[in-house]
N, C-alpha and C. Protein backbone atom coordinates (compact mmCIF):
# COMPACT_ATOMS: atom_id res chain seq x y z
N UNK A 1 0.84 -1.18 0.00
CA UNK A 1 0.00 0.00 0.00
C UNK A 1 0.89 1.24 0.00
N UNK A 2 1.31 1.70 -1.69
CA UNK A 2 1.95 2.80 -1.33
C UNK A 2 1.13 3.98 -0.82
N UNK A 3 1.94 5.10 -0.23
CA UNK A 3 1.18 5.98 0.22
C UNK A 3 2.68 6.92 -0.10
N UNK A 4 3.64 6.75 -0.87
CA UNK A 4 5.02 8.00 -0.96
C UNK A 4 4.84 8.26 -2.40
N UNK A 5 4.21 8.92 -3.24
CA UNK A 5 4.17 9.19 -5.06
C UNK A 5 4.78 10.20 -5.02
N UNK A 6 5.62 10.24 -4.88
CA UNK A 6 7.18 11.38 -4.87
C UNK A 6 8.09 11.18 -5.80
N UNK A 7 8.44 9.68 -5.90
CA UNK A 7 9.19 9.64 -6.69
C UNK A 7 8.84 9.45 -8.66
N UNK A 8 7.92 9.53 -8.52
CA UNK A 8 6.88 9.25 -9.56
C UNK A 8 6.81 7.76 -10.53
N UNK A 9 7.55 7.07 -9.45
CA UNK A 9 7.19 5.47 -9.68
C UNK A 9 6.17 4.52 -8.94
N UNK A 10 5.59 5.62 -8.19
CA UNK A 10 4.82 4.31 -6.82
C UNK A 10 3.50 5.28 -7.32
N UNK A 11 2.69 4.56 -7.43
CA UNK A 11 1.17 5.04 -7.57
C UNK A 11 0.21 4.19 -6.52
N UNK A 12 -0.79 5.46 -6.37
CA UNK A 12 -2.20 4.65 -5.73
C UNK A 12 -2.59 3.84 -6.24
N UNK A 13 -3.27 2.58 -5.75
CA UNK A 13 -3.97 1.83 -6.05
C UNK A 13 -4.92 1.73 -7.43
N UNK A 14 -4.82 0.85 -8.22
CA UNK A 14 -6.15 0.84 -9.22
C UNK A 14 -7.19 1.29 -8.91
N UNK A 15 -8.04 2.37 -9.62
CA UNK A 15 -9.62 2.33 -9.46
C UNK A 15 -10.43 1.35 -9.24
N UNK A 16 -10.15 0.61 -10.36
CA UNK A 16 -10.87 -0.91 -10.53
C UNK A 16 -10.69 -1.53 -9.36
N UNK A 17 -10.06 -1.57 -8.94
CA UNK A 17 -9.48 -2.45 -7.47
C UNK A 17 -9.92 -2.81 -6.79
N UNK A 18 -11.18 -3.47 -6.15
CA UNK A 18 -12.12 -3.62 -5.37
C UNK A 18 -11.29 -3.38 -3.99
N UNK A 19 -11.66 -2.91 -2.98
CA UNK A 19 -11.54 -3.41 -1.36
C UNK A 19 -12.98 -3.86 -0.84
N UNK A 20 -12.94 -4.82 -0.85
CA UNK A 20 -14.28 -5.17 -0.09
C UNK A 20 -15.41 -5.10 -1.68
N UNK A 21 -16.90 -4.35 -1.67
CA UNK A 21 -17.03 -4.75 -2.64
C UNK A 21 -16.90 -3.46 -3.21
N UNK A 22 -16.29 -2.37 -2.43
CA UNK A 22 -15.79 -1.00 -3.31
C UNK A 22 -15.06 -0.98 -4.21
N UNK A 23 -15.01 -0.35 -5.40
CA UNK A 23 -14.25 -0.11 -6.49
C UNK A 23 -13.81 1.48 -5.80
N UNK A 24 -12.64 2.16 -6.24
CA UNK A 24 -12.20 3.31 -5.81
C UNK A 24 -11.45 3.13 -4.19
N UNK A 25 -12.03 2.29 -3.42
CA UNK A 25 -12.02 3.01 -2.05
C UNK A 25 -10.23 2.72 -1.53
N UNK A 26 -9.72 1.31 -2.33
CA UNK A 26 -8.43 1.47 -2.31
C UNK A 26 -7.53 2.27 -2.69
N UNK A 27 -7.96 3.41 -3.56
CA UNK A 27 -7.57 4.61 -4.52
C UNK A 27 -7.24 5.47 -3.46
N UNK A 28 -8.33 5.49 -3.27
CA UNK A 28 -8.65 7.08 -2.55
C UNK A 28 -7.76 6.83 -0.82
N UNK A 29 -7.86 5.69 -0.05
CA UNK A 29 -7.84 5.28 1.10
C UNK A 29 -5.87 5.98 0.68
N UNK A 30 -5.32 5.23 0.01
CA UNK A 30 -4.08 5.73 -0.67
C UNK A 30 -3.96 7.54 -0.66
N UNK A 31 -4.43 7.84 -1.46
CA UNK A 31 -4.38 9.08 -1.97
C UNK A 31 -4.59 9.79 -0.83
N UNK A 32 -5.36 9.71 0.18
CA UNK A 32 -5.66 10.40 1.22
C UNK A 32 -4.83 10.29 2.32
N UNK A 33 -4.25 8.97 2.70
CA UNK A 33 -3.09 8.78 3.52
C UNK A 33 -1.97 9.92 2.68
N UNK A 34 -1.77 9.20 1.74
CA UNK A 34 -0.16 10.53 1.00
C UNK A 34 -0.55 11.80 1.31
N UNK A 35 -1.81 12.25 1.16
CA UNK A 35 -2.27 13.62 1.38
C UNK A 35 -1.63 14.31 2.82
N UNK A 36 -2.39 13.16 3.89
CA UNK A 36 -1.93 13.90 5.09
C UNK A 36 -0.88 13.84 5.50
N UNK A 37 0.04 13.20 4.82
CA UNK A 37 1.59 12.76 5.35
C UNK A 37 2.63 13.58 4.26
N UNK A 38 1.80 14.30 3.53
CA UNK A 38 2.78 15.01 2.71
C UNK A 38 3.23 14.88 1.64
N UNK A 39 2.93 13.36 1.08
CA UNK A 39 4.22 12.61 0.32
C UNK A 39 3.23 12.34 -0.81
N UNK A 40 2.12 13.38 -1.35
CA UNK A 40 1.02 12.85 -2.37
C UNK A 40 1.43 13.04 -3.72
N UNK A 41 2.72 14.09 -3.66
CA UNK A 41 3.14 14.78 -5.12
C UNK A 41 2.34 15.54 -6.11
N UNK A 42 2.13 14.73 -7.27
CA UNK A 42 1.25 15.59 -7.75
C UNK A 42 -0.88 15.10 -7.83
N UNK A 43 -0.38 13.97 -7.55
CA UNK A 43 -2.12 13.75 -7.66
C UNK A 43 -3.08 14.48 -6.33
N UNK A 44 -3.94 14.79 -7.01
CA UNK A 44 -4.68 16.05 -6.49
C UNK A 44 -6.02 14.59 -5.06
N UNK A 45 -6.31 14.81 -4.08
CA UNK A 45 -6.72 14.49 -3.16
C UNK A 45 -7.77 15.40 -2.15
N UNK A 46 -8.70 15.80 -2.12
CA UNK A 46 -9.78 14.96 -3.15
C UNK A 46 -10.03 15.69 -4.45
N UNK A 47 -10.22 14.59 -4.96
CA UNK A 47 -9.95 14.95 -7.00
C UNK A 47 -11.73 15.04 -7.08
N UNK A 48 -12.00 15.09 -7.95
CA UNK A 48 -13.39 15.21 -8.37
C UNK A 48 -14.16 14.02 -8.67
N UNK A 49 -12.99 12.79 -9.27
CA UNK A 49 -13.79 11.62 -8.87
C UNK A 49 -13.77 11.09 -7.38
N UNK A 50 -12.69 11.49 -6.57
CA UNK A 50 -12.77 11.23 -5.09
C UNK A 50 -14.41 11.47 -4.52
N UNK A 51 -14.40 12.75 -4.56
CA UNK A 51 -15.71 13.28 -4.45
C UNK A 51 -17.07 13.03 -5.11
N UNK A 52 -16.72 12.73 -6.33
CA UNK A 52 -18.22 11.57 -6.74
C UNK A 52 -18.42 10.38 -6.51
N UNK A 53 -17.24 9.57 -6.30
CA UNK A 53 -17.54 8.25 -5.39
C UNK A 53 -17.99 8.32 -3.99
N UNK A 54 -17.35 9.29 -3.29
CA UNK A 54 -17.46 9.83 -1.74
C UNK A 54 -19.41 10.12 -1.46
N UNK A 55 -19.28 10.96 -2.71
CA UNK A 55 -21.16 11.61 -2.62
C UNK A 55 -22.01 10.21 -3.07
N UNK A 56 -21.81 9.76 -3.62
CA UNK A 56 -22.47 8.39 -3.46
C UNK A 56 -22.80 7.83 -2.74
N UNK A 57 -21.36 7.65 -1.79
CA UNK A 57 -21.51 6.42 -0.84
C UNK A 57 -22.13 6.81 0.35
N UNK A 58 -22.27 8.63 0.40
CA UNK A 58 -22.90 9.05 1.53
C UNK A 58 -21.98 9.92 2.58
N UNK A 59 -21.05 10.05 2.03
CA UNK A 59 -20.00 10.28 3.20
C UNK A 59 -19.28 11.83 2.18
N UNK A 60 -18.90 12.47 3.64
CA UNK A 60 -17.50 13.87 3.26
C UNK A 60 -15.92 13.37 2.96
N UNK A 61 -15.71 14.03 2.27
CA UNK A 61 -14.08 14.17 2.21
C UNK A 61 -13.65 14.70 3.63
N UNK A 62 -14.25 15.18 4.41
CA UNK A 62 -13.80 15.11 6.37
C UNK A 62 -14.03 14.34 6.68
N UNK A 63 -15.05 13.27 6.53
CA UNK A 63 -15.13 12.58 7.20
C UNK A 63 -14.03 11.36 6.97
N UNK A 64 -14.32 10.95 5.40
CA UNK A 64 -12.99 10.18 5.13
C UNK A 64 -11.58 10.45 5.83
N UNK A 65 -10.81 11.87 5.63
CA UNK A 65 -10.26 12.47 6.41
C UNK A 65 -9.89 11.69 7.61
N UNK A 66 -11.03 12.00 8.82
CA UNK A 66 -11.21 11.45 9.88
C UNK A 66 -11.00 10.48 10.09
N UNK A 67 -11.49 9.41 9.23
CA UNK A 67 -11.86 8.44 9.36
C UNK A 67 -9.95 7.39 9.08
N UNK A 68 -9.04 7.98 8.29
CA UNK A 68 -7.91 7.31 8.12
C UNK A 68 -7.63 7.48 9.14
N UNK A 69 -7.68 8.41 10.22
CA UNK A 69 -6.60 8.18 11.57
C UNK A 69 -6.28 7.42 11.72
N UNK A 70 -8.20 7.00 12.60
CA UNK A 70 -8.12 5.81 12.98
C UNK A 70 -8.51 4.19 12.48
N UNK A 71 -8.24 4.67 11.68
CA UNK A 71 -8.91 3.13 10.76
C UNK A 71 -7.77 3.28 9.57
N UNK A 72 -6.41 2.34 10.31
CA UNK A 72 -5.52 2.59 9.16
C UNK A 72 -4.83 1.56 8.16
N UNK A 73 -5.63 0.10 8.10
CA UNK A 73 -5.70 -0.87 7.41
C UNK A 73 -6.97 -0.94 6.20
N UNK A 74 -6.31 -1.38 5.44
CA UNK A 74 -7.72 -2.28 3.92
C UNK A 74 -8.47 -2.73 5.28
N UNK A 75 -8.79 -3.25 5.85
CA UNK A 75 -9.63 -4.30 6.45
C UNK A 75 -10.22 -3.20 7.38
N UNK A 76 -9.59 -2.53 8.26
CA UNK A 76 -10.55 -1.23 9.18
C UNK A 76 -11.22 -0.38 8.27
N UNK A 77 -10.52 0.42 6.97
CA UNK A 77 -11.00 1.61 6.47
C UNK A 77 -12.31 0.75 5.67
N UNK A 78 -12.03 -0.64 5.03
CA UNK A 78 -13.62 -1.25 4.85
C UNK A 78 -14.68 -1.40 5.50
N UNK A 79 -14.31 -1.76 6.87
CA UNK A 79 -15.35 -1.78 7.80
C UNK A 79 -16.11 -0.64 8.20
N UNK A 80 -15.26 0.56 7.91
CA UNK A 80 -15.64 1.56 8.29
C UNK A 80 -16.36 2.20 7.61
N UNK A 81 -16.69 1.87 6.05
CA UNK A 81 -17.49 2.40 4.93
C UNK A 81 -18.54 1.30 5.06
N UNK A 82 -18.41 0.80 5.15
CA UNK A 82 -19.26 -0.44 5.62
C UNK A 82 -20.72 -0.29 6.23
N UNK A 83 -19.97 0.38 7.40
CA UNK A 83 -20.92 0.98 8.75
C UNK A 83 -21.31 1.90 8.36
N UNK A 84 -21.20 3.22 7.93
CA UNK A 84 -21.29 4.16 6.84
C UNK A 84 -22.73 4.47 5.81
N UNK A 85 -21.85 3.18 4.65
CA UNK A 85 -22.69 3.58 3.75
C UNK A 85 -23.47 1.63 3.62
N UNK A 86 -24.55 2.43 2.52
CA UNK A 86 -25.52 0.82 2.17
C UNK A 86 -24.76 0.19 0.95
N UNK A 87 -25.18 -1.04 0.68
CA UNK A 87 -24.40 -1.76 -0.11
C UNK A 87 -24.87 -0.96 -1.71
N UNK A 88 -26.62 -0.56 -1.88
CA UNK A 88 -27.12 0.40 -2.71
C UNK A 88 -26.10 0.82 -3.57
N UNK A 89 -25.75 2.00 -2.25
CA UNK A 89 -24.82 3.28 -2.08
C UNK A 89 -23.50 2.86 -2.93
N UNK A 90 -23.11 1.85 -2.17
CA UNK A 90 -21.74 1.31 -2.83
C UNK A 90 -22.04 0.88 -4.16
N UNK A 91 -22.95 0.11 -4.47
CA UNK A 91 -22.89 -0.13 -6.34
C UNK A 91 -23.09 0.54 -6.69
N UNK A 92 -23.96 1.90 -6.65
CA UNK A 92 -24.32 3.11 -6.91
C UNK A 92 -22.70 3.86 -7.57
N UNK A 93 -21.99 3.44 -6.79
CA UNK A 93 -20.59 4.54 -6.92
C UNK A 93 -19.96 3.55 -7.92
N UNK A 94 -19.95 2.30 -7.48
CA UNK A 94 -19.25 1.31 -8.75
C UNK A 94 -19.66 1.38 -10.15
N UNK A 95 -21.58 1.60 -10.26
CA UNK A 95 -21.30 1.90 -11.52
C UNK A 95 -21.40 2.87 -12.43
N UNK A 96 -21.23 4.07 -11.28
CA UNK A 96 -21.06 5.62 -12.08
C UNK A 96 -19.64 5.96 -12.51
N UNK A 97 -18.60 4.85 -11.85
CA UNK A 97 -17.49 4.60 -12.39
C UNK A 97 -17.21 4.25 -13.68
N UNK A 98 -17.60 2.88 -13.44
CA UNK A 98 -17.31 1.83 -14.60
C UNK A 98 -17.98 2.44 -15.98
N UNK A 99 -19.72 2.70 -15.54
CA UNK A 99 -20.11 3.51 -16.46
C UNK A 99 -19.76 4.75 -17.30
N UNK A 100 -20.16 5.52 -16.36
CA UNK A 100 -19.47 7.28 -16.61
C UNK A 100 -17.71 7.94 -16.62
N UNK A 101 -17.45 7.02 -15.72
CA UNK A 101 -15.91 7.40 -15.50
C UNK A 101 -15.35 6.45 -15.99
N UNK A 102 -15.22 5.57 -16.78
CA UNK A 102 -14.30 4.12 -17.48
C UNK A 102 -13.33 4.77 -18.60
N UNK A 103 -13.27 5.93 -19.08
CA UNK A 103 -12.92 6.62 -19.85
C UNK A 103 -11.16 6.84 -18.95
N UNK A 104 -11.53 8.21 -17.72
CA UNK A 104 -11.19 8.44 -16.78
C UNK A 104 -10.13 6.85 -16.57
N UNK A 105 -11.29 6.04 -16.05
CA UNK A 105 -9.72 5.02 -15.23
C UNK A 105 -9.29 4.11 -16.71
N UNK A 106 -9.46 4.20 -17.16
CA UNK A 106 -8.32 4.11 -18.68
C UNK A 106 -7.27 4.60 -18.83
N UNK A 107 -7.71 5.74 -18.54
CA UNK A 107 -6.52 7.03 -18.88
C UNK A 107 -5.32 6.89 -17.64
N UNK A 108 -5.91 7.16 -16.21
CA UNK A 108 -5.10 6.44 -14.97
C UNK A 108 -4.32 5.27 -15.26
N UNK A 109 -4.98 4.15 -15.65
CA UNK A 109 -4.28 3.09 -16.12
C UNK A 109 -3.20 3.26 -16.87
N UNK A 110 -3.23 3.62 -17.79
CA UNK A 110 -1.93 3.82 -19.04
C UNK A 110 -1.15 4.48 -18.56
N UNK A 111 -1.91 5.81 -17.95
CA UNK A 111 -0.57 6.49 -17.36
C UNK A 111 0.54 6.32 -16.33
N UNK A 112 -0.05 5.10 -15.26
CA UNK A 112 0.41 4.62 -14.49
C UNK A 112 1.05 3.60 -14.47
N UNK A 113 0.90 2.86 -16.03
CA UNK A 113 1.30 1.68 -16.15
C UNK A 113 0.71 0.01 -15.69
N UNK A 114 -0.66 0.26 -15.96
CA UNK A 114 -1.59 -0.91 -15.60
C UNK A 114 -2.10 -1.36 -16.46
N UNK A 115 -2.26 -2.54 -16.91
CA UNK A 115 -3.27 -3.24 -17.84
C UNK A 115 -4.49 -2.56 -17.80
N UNK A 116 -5.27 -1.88 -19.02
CA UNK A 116 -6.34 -1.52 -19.52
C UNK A 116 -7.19 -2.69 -19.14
């Protein structure tokens, strides 16, 4: 789980990436740790898809925020969206992704160096 994109070889997590049955939330869980620790470089946190997966699932970019303190594993920060949001909520965000934004994590992909 990188969380240092400084050197501009270590990237966040795939979109696609499920944690649990979230798509994004390994992305962002990433992106938001580098955020508060400094070490995010250039990817922007919260990005605008951060925030349309986030408004989906029901939840703030503070609260997420908040919520890495203390919940600082894949397995806590799931549980914690979990409790959160409805499962609805969560496919709701998966397929405004896949759907609307598949363009978007294409583009992430290549640029990062991931199988399309």
């Amino acid at each position: 789980m990188a969380t240092d994109f400084r050197d501009g070889t270590s990237f966040p997590r795939r979109g696609r990436e499920p944690l649990g049955d979230a798509l994004w939330l390994a992305r962002v869980f990433d992106k938001a740790r580098a955020a508060a620790a400094g070490t995010i470089h250039d990817y922007i946190y919260p990005c605008p898809m951060d925030k349309g997966v986030m408004e989906r699932w029901g939840i703030t970019p503070a609260e997420f925020d908040a919520a890495i303190k203390d919940h600082q594993t894949d397995q806590a920060i799931r549980a914690w969206l979990a409790e959160r949001s409805s499962p609805d909520r969560v496919r709701a965000a998966n397929e405004w992704l896949l759907k609307e934004k598949h363009e978007n994590l294409d583009r992430q992909d290549a640029e990062e160096g991931a199988a399309v």
